[in-house]
C-alpha atoms as a PDB file:
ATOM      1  CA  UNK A   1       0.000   0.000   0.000  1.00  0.00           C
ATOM      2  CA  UNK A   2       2.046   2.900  -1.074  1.00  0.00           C
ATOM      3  CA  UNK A   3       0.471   6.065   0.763  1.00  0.00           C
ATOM      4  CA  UNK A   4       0.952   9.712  -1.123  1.00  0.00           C
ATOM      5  CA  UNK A   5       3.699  11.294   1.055  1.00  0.00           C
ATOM      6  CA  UNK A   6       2.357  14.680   3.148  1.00  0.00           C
ATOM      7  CA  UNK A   7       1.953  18.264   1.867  1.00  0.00           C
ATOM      8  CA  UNK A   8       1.758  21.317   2.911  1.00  0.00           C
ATOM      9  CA  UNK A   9      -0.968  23.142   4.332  1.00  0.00           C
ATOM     10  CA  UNK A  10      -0.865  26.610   4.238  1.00  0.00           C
ATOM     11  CA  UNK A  11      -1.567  29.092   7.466  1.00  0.00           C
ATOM     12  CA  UNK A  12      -4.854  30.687   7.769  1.00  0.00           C
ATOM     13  CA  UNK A  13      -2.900  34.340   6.483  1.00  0.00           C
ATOM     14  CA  UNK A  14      -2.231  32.260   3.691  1.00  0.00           C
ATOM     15  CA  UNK A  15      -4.930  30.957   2.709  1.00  0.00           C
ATOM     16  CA  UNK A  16      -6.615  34.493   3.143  1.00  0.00           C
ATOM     17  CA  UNK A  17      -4.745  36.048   0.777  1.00  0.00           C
ATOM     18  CA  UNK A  18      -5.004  32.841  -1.619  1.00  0.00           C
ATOM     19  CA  UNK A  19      -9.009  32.616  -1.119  1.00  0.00           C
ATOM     20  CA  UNK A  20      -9.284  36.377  -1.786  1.00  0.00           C
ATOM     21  CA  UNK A  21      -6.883  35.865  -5.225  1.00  0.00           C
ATOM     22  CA  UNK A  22      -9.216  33.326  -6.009  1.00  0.00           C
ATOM     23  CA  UNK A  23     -12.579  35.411  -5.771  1.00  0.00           C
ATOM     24  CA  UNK A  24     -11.111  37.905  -7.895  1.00  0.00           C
ATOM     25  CA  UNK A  25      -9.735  35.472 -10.982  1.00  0.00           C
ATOM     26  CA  UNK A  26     -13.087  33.702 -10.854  1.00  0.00           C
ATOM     27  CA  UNK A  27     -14.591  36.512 -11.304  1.00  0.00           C
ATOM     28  CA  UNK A  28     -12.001  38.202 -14.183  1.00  0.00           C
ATOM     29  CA  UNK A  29     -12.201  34.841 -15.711  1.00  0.00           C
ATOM     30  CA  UNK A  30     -16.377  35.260 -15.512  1.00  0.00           C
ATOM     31  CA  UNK A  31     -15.801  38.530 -17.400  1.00  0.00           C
ATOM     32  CA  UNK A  32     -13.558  37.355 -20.130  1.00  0.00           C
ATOM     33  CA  UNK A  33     -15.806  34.691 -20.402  1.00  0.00           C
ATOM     34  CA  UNK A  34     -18.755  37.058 -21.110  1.00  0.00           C
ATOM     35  CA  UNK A  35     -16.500  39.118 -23.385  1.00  0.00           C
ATOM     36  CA  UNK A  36     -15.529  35.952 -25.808  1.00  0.00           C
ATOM     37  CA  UNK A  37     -18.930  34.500 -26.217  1.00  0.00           C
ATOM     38  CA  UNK A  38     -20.226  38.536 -26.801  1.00  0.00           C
ATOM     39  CA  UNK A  39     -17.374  38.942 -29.365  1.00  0.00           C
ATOM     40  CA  UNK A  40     -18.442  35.510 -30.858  1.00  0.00           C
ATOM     41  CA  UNK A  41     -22.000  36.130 -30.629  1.00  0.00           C
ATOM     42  CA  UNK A  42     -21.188  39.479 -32.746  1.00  0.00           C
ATOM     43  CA  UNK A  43     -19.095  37.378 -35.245  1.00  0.00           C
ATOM     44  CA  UNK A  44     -21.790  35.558 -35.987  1.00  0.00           C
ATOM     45  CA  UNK A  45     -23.956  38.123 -36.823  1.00  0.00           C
ATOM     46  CA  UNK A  46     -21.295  39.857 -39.041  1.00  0.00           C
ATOM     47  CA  UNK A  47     -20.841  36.549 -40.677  1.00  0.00           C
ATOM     48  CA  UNK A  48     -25.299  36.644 -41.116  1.00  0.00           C
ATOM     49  CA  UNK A  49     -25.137  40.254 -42.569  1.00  0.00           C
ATOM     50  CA  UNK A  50     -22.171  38.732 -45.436  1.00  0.00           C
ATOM     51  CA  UNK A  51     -24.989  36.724 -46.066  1.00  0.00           C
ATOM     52  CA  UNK A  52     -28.081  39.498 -46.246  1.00  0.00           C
ATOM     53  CA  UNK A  53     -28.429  39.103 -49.997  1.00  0.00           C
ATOM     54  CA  UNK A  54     -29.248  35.021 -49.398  1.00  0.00           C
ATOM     55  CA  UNK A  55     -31.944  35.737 -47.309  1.00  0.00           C
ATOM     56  CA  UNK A  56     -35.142  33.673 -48.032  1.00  0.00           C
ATOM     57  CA  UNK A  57     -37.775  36.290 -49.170  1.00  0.00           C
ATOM     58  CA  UNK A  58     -40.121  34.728 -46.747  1.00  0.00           C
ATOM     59  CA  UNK A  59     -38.340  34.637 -43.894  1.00  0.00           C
ATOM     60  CA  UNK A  60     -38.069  38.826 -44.628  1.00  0.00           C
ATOM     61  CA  UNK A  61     -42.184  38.699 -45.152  1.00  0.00           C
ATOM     62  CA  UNK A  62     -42.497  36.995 -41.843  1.00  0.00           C
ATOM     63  CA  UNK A  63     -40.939  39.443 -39.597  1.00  0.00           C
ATOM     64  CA  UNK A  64     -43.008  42.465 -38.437  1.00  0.00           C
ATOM     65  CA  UNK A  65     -43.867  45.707 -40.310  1.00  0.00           C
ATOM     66  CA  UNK A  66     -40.870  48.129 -38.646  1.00  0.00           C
ATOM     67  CA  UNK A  67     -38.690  45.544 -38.623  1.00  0.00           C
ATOM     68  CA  UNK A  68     -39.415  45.134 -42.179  1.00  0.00           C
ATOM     69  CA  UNK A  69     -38.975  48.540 -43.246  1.00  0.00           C
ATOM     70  CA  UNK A  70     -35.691  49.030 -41.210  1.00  0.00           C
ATOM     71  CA  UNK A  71     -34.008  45.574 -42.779  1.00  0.00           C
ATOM     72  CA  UNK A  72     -35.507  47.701 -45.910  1.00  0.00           C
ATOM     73  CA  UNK A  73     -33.863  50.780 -45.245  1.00  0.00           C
ATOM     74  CA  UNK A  74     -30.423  50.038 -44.010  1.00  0.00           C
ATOM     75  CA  UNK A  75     -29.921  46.637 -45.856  1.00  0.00           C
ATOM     76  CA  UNK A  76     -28.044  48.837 -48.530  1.00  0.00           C
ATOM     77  CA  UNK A  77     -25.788  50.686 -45.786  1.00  0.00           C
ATOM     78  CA  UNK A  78     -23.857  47.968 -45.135  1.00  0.00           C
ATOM     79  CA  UNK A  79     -20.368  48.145 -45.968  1.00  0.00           C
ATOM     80  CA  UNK A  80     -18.859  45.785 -48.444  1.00  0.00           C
ATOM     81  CA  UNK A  81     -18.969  41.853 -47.542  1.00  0.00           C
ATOM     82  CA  UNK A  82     -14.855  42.374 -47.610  1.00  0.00           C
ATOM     83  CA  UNK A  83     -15.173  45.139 -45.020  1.00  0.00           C
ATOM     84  CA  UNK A  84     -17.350  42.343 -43.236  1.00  0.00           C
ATOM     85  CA  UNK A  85     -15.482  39.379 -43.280  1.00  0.00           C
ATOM     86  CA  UNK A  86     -12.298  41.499 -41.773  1.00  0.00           C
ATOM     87  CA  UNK A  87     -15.135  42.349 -38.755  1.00  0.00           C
ATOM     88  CA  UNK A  88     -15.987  39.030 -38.485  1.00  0.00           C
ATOM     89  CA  UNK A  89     -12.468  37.377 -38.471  1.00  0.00           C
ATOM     90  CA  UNK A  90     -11.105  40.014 -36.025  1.00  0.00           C
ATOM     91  CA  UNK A  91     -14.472  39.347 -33.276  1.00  0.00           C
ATOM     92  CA  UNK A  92     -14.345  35.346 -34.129  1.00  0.00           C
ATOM     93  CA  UNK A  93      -9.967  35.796 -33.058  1.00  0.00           C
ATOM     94  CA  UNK A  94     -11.179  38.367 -30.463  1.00  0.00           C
ATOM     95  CA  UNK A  95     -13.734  36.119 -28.788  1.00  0.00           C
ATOM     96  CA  UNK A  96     -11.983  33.071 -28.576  1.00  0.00           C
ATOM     97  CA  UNK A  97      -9.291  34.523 -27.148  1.00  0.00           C
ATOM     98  CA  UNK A  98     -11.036  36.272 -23.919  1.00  0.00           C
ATOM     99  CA  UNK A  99     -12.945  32.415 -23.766  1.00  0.00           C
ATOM    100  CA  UNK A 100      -9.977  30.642 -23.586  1.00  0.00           C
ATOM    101  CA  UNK A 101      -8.474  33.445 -21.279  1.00  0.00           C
ATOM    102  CA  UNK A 102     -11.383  33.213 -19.124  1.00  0.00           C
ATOM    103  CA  UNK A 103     -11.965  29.895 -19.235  1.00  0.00           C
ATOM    104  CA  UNK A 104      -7.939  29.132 -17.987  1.00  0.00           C
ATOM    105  CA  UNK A 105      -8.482  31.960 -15.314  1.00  0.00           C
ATOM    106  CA  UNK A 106     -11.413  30.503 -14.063  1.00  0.00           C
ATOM    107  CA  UNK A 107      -9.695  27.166 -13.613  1.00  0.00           C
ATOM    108  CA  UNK A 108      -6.799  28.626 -11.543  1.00  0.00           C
ATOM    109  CA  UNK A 109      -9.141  30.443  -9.297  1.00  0.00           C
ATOM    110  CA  UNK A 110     -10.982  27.347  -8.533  1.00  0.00           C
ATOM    111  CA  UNK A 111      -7.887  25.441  -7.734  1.00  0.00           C
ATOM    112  CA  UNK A 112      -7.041  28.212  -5.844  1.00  0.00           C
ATOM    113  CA  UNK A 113      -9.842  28.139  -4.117  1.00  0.00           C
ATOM    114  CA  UNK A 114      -9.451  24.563  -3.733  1.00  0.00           C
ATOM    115  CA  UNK A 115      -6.301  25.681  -1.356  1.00  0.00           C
ATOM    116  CA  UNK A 116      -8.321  26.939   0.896  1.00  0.00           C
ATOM    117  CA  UNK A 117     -11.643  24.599   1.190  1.00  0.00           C
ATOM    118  CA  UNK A 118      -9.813  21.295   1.044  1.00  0.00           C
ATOM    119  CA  UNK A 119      -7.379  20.159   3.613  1.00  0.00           C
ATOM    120  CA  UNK A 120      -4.289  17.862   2.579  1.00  0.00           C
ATOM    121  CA  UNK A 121      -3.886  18.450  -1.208  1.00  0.00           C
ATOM    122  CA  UNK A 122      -2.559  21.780  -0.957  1.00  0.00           C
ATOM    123  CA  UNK A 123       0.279  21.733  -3.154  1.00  0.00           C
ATOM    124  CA  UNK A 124      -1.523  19.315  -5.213  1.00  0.00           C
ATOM    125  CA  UNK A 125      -4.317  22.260  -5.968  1.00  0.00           C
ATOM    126  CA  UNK A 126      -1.183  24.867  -6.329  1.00  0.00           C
ATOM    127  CA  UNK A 127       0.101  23.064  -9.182  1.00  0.00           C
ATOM    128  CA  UNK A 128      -3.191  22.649 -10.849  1.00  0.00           C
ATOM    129  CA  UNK A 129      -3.641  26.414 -10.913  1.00  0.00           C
ATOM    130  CA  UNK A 130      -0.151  27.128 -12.110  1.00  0.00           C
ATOM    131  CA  UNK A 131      -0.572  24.296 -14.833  1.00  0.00           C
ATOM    132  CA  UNK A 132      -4.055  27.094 -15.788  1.00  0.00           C
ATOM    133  CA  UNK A 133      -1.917  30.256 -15.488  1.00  0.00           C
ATOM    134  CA  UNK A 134       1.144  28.312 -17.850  1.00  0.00           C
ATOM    135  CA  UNK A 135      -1.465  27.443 -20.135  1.00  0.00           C
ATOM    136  CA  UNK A 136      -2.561  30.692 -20.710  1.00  0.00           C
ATOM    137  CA  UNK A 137       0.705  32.902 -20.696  1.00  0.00           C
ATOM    138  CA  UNK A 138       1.785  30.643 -22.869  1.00  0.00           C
ATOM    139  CA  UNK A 139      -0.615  31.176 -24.893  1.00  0.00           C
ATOM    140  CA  UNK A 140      -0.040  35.185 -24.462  1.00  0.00           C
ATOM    141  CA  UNK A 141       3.430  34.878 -25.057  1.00  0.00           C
ATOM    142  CA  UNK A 142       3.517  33.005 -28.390  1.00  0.00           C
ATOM    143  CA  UNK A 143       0.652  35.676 -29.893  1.00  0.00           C
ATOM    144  CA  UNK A 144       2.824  38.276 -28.720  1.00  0.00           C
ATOM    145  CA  UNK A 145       5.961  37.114 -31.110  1.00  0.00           C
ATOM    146  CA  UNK A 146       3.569  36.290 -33.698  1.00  0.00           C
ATOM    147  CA  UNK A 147       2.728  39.458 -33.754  1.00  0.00           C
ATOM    148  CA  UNK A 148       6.144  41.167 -33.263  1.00  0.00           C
ATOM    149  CA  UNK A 149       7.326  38.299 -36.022  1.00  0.00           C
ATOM    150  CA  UNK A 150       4.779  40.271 -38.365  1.00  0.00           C
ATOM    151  CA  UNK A 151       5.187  43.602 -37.546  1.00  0.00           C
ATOM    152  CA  UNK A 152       8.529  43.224 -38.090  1.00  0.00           C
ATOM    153  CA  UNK A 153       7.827  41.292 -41.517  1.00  0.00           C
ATOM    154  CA  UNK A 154       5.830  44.308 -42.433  1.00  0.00           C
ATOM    155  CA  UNK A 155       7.903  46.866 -41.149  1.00  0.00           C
ATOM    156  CA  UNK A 156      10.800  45.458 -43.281  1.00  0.00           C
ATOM    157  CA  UNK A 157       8.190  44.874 -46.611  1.00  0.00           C
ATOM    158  CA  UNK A 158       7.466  49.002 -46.031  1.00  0.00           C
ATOM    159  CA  UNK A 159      11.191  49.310 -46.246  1.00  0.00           C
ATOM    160  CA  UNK A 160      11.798  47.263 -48.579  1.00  0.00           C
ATOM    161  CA  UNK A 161       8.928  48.687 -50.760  1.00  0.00           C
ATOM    162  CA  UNK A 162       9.628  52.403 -50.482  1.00  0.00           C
ATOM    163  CA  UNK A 163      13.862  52.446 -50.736  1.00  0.00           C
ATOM    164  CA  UNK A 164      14.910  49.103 -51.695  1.00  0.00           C
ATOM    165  CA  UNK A 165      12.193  47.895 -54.011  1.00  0.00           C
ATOM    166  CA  UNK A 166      11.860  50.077 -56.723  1.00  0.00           C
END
C-alpha cells in the first residue's frame, strides 16, 4: 500500500490572501468569459449580414412591419462583404481569445480556491492552478511574437517597398 507522502498546508494568512486571489480570478475569468462569447455572438452576426443578400424572401415577409422597413432601409448601408469578413475574423480571433483566457483563469481560481476549502492536497491544488496560469501565458506569449514576427515582416516589406524595391 504505497500512501501519497504529506503536503503542505498553508496558514490561515495564507490561505486568506489565496481565497481572496481566487474570488477575484473567478470573477475576471467570468468577465472574459462574457467578453468571448459577446465577441463571438457578434461574429456571428457579421458573418449573417455577409450573407443578407441570401436571405429567403419569406423569412423577410415573416418578420413584423418596422422591422421590415428598417431591414428595408439600411440593408443597402452595409459596408462591403470584404469590409465584413475582416469584422468578423477580427471578433471570431477576439472572442476566442477572452474564452480561452477566461476559461484558464477561471480554472486557476478554482484550484485556488481549492487551497483553501480542502485540507491535505494543498500543493496538489497549487500546481493545478499554475498548470491554468502556464497554459494561458503561454498562450499570451507566443501571440505576442507572432505578432512582433509580423510587424517586423511588415515593417521590413514598407522598407523594402519604399527604398529598396523600386
Amino acid at each position: 500500500m504505497s500512501l501519497s507522502p504529506p503536503q503542505y498546508e498553508f496558514t490561515p494568512q495564507q490561505n486568506a490572501l489565496i481565497g481572496s486571489l481566487a474570488s477575484k480570478m473567478r470573477f475576471v475569468g467570468l468577465f472574459f468569459v462574457v467578453v468571448g462569447v459577446i465577441n463571438l455572438l457578434i461574429a456571428l452576426l457579421v458573418v449573417l449580414a455577409v450573407y443578407r443578400d441570401r436571405v429567403p424572401q419569406s423569412w423577410i415577409d415573416r418578420l413584423p412591419a418596422e422591422t421590415k422597413a428598417s431591414f428595408e432601409q439600411h440593408k443597402d448601408k452595409l459596408p462591403t462583404n470584404n469590409h465584413l469578413w475582416g469584422i468578423a475574423l477580427n471578433a471570431g480571433v477576439v472572442g476566442l481569445f477572452y474564452l480561452i483566457m477566461g476559461v484558464w483563469t477561471r480554472s486557476a481560481g478554482h484550484s485556488f480556491r481549492q487551497i483553501v476549502d480542502t485540507q491535505g492536497s494543498d500543493i496538489s491544488h497549487l500546481m493545478n492552478a499554475l498548470s491554468s496560469l502556464h497554459s494561458m501565458y503561454a498562450l499570451v506569449y507566443t501571440l505576442l511574437l507572432l505578432t512582433l514576427l509580423v510587424g517586423l515582416l511588415g515593417l521590413a516589406l514598407t522598407l523594402y517597398t519604399q527604398f529598396g524595391g523600386g
